[in-house]
Protein backbone atom coordinates (compact mmCIF):
# COMPACT_ATOMS: atom_id res chain seq x y z
CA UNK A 1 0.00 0.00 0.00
CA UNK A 2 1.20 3.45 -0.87
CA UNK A 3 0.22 6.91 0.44
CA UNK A 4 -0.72 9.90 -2.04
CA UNK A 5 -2.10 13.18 -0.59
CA UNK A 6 -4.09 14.75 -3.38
CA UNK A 7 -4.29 18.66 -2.49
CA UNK A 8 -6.86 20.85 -4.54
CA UNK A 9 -10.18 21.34 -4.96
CA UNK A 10 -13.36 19.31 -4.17
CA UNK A 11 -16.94 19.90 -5.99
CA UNK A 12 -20.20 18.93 -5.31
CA UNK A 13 -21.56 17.03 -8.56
CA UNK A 14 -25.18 17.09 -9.24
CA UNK A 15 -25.20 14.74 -12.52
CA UNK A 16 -28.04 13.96 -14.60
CA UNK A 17 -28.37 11.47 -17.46
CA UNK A 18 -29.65 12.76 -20.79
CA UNK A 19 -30.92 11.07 -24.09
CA UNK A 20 -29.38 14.22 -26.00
CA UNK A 21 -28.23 17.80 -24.17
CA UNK A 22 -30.69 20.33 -24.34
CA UNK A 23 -30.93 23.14 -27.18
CA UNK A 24 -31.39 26.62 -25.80
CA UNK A 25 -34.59 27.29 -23.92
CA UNK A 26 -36.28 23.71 -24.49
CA UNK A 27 -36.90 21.85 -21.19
CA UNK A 28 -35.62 18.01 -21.05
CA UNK A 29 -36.15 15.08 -18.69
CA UNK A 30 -33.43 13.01 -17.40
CA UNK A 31 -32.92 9.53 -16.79
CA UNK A 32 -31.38 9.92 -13.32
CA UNK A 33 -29.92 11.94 -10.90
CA UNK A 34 -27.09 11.47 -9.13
CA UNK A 35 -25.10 13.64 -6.08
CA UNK A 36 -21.72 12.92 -5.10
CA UNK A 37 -18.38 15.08 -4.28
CA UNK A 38 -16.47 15.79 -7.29
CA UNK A 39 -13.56 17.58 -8.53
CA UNK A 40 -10.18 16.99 -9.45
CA UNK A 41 -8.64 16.58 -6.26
CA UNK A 42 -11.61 14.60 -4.65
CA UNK A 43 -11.91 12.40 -7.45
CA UNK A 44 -8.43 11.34 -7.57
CA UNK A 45 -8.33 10.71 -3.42
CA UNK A 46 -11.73 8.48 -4.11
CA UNK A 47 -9.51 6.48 -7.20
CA UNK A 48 -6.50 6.23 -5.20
CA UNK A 49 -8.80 4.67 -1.87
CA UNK A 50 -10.47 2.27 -4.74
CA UNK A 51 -7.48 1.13 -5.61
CA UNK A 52 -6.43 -0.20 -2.27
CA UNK A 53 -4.17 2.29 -1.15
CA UNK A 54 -4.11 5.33 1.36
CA UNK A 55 -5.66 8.74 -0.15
CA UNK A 56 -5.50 11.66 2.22
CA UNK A 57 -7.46 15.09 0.47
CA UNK A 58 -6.25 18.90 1.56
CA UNK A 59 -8.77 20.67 0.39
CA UNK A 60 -11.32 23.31 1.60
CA UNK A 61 -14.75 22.38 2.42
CA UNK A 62 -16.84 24.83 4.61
CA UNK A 63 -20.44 25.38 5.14
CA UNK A 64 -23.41 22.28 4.72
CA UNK A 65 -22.13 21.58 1.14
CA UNK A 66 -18.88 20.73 2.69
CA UNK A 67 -20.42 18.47 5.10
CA UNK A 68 -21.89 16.69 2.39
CA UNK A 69 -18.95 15.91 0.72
CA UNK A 70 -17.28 15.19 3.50
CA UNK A 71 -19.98 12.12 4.83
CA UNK A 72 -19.56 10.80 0.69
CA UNK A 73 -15.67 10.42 1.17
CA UNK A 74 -15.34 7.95 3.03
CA UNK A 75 -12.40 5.93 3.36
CA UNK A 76 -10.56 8.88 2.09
CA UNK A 77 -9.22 10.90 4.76
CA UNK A 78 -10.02 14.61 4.67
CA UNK A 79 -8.09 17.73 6.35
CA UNK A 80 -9.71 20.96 5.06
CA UNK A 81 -8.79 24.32 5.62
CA UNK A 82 -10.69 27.80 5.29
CA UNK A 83 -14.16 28.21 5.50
CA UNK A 84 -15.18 28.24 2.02
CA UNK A 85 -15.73 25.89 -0.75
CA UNK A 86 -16.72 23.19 -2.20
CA UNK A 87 -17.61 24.31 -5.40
CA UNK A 88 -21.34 23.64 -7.21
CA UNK A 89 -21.13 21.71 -10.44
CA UNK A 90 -23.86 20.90 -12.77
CA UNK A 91 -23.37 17.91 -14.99
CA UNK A 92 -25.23 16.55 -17.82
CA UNK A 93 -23.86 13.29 -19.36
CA UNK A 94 -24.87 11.83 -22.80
CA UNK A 95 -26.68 8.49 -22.33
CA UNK A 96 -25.55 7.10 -25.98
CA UNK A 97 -22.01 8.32 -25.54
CA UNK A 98 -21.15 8.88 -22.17
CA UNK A 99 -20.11 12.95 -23.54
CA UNK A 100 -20.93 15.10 -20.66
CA UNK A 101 -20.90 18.99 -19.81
CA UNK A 102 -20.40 20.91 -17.44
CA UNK A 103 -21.31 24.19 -15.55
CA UNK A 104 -19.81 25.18 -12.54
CA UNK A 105 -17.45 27.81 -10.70
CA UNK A 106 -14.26 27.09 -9.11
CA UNK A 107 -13.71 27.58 -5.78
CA UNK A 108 -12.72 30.87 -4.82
CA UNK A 109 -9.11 30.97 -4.75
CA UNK A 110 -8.36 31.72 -0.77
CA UNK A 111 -6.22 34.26 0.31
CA UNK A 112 -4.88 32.07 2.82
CA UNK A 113 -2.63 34.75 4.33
CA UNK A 114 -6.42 36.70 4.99
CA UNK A 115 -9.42 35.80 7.27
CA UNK A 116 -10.68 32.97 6.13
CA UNK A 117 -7.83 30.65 7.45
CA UNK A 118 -7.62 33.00 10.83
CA UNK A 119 -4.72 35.18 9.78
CA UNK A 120 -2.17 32.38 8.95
CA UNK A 121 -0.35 31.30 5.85
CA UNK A 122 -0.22 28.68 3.53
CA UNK A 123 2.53 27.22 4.83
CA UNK A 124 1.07 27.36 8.28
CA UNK A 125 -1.95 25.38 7.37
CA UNK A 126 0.19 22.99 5.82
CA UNK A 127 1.32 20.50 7.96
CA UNK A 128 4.44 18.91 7.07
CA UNK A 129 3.38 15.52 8.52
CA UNK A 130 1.02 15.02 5.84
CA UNK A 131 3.25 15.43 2.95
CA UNK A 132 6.48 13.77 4.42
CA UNK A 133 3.99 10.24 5.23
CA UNK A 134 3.40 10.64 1.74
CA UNK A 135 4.89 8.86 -0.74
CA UNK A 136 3.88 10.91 -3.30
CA UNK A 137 1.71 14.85 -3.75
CA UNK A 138 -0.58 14.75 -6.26
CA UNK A 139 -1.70 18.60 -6.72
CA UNK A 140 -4.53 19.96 -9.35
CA UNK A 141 -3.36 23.56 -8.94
CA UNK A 142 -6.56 24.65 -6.98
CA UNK A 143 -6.60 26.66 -4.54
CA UNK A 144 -2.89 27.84 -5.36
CA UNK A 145 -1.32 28.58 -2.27
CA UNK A 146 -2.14 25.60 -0.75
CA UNK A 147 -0.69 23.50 -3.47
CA UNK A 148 2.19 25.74 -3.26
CA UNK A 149 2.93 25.42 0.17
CA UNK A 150 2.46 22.00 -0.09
CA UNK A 151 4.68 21.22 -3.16
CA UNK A 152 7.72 23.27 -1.27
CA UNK A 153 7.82 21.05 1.71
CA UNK A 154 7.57 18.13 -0.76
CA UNK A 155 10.46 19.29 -2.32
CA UNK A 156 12.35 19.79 1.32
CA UNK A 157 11.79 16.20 2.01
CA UNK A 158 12.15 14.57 -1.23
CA UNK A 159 8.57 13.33 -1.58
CA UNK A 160 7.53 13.34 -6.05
CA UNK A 161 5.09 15.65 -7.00
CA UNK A 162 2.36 15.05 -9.41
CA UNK A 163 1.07 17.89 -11.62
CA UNK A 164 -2.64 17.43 -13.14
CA UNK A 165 -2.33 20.28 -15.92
CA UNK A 166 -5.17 20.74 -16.64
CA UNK A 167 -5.35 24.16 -17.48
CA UNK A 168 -3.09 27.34 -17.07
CA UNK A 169 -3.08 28.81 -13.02
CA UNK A 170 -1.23 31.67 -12.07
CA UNK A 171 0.30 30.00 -9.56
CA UNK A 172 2.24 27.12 -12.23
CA UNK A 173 4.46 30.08 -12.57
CA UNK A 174 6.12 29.46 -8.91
CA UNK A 175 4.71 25.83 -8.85
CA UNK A 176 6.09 24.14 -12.40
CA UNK A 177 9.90 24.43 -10.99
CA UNK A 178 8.73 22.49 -7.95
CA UNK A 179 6.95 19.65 -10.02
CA UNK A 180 8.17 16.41 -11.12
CA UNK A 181 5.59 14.53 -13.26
CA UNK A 182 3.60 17.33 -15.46
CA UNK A 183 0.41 15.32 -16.62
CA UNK A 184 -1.25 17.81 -18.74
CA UNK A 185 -4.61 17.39 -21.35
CA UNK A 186 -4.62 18.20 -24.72
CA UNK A 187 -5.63 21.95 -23.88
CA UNK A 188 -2.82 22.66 -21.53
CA UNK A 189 -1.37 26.16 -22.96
CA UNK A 190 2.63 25.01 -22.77
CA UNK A 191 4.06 22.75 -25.37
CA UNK A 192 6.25 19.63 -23.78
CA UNK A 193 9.30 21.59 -24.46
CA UNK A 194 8.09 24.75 -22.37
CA UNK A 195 7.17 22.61 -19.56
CA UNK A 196 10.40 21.06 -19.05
CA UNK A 197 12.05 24.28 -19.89
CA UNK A 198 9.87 25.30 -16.47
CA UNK A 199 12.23 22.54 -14.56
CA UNK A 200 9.90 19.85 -15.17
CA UNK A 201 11.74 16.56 -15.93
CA UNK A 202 8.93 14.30 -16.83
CA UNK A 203 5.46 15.73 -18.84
CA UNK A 204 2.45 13.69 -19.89
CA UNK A 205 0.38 14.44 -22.30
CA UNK A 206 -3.41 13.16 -22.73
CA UNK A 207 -5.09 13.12 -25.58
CA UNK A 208 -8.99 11.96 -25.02
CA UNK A 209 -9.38 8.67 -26.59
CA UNK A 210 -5.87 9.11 -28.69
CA UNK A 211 -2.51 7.41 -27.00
CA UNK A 212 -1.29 9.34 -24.04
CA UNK A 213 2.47 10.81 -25.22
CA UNK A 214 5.82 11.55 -22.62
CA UNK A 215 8.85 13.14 -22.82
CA UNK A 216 11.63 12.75 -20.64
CA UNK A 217 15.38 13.64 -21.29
CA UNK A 218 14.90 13.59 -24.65
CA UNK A 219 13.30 10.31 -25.10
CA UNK A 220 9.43 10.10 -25.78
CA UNK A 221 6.70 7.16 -25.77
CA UNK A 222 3.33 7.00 -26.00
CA UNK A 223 0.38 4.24 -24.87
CA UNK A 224 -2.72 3.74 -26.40
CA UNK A 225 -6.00 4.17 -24.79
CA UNK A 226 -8.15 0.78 -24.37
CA UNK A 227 -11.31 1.04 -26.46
CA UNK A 228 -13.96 0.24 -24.37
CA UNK A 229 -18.29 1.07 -24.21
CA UNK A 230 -18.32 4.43 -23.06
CA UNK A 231 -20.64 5.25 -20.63
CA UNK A 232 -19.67 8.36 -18.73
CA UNK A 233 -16.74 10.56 -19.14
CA UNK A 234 -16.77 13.08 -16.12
CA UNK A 235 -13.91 12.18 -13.60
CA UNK A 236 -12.01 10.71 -15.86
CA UNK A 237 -9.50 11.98 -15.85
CA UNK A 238 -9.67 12.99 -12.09
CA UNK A 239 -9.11 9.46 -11.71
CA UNK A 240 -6.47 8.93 -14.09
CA UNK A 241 -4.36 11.27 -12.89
CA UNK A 242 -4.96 9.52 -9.28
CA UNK A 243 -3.60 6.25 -10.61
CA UNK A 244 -0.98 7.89 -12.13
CA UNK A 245 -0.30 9.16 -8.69
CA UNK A 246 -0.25 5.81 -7.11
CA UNK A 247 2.05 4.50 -10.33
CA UNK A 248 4.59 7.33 -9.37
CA UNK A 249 4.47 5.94 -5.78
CA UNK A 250 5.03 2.45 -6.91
CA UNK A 251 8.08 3.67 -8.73
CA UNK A 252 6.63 1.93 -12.07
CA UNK A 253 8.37 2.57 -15.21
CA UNK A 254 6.78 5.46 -17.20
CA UNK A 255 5.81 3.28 -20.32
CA UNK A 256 4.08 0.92 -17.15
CA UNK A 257 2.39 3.66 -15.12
CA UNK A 258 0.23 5.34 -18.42
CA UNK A 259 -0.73 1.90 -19.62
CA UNK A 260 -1.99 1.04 -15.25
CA UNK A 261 -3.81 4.99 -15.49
CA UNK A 262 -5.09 4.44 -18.97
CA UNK A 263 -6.59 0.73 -17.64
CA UNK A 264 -7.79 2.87 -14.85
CA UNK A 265 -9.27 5.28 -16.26
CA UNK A 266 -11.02 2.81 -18.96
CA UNK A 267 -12.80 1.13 -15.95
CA UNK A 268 -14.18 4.60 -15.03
CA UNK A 269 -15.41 5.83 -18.31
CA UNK A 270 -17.66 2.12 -18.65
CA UNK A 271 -19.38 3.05 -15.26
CA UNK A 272 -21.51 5.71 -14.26
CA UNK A 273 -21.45 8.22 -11.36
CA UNK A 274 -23.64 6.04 -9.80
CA UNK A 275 -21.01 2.72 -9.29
CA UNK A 276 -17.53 3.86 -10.58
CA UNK A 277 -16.18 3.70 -7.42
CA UNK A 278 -17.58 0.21 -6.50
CA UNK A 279 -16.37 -1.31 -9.90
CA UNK A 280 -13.08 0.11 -9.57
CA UNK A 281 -12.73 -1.96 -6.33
CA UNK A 282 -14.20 -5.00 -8.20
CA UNK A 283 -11.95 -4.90 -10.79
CA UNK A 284 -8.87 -3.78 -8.50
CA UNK A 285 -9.75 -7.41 -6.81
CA UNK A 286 -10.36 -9.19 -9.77
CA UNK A 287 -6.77 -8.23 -11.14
């Protein structure tokens, strides 16, 4: 068993199932309903806990939203900070397909040198036991300062840290230099070679059903995605990225840890909100 604390944000998900997404101003009826935590962070810690190892989640949930999602995480074990967050989202997901979208706000980005953490810092609200009984920090780049703080005393102690790139922050300005695995999607704004010229030694690219490419001191791979019945696509790649996480732990060969997270993430996009979470420990058993 390996440890990875995912830091970032955690949603609240209300998905629906749709025969086809609404055109502008007509009303539709779903096929289900579903409410769960969510987000990039979340969803990794709940991947990482399916897969039979430790997840521990820094994130901020406040208020009876955050209570919510705190009661649905379970075995995953939460420290939050602040008083804000989670974050609403709003998903609609394809029936035919598995296609979803998505409407939703991201957390506010704390000032966590302000009031909401009571006048401390980031690095105060930090603590350094979490990340040194880690074996690896997976951070989404949420909530910045945090991930940040977080990614510095991982660096201290010599613990990896796992970038999900998802899109440009602010903060992957001061955070890129302290990263060593960038996983970033097909929209990330920096090219492989601007990433590493950031002090990154090892990026990841994904490329929705297309193989998944790396780079590494000049040598490059790729592993294809299985093709599998699609049957919902939000989270996925929450939860690749957290079986990536646990790969990086493991100290798996990169060629070996994107073709584990692609077999991961495969087993996700055939389930639904409703029983990802339970398959992914069938099939973690099965294997």
């Amino acid at each position: 068993m390996v440890s990875v604390l995912c830091v970032g944000l955690t949603t609240v998900d209300v998905s629906q199932r749709v025969a086809e997404f609404p055109v502008p101003g007509q009303k539709v009826q779903s096929l289900g309903v579903h409410l769960a935590p969510g987000g990039p962070a979340a969803n990794a810690a709940r991947a990482v806990a399916a897969l039979g190892h430790r997840a521990v989640l820094l994130t901020a949930l406040g208020g009876e939203l955050g209570e919510f999602a705190r009661s649905r995480l379970d075995p995953v074990e939460v420290h939050s900070v602040g008083t804000g967050g989670p974050a609403l989202s709003m998903v609609a997901v394809r029936e035919r397909d598995g296609e979803r979208t998505v409407i939703s706000r991201n957390a506010v980005e704390f000032d966590l040198a302000g009031s909401e953490v009571a006048g401390v810092g980031a690095a105060d609200v930090v603590d350094p036991a979490l990340v040194e009984a880690a074996d690896v920090v997976l951070v989404d780049g949420h909530l910045g300062p945090l991930a940040l703080a977080a990614a510095r005393v991982a660096r201290r102690t010599g613990v990896p840290v796992v970038l999900d790139a998802g899109s440009w922050k602010p903060v992957l300005d001061d955070l890129l230099p302290l990263v060593d695995v960038a996983a970033c999607s097909a929209a990330f704004e920096l090219s492989e070679s601007e990433v590493h010229a950031r002090g990154v030694p090892l990026v990841i690219r994904t490329h929705g059903p297309h193989p998944v490419t790396w780079s590494r001191g000049g040598v490059t791979g790729g592993q294809p995605v299985p093709v599998v019945e699609v049957r919902d696509t939000n989270g996925a790649g929450d939860v690749w990225h957290g079986a990536l996480a646990v790969a990086v732990a493991r100290g798996m060969a990169v060629d070996d840890a994107v073709r584990w997270a692609n077999e991961v993430a495969a087993v996700r996009v055939r389930h639904t909100a409703w029983d990802w979470v339970e398959e992914l420990e069938r099939w973690r058993d099965s294997g």
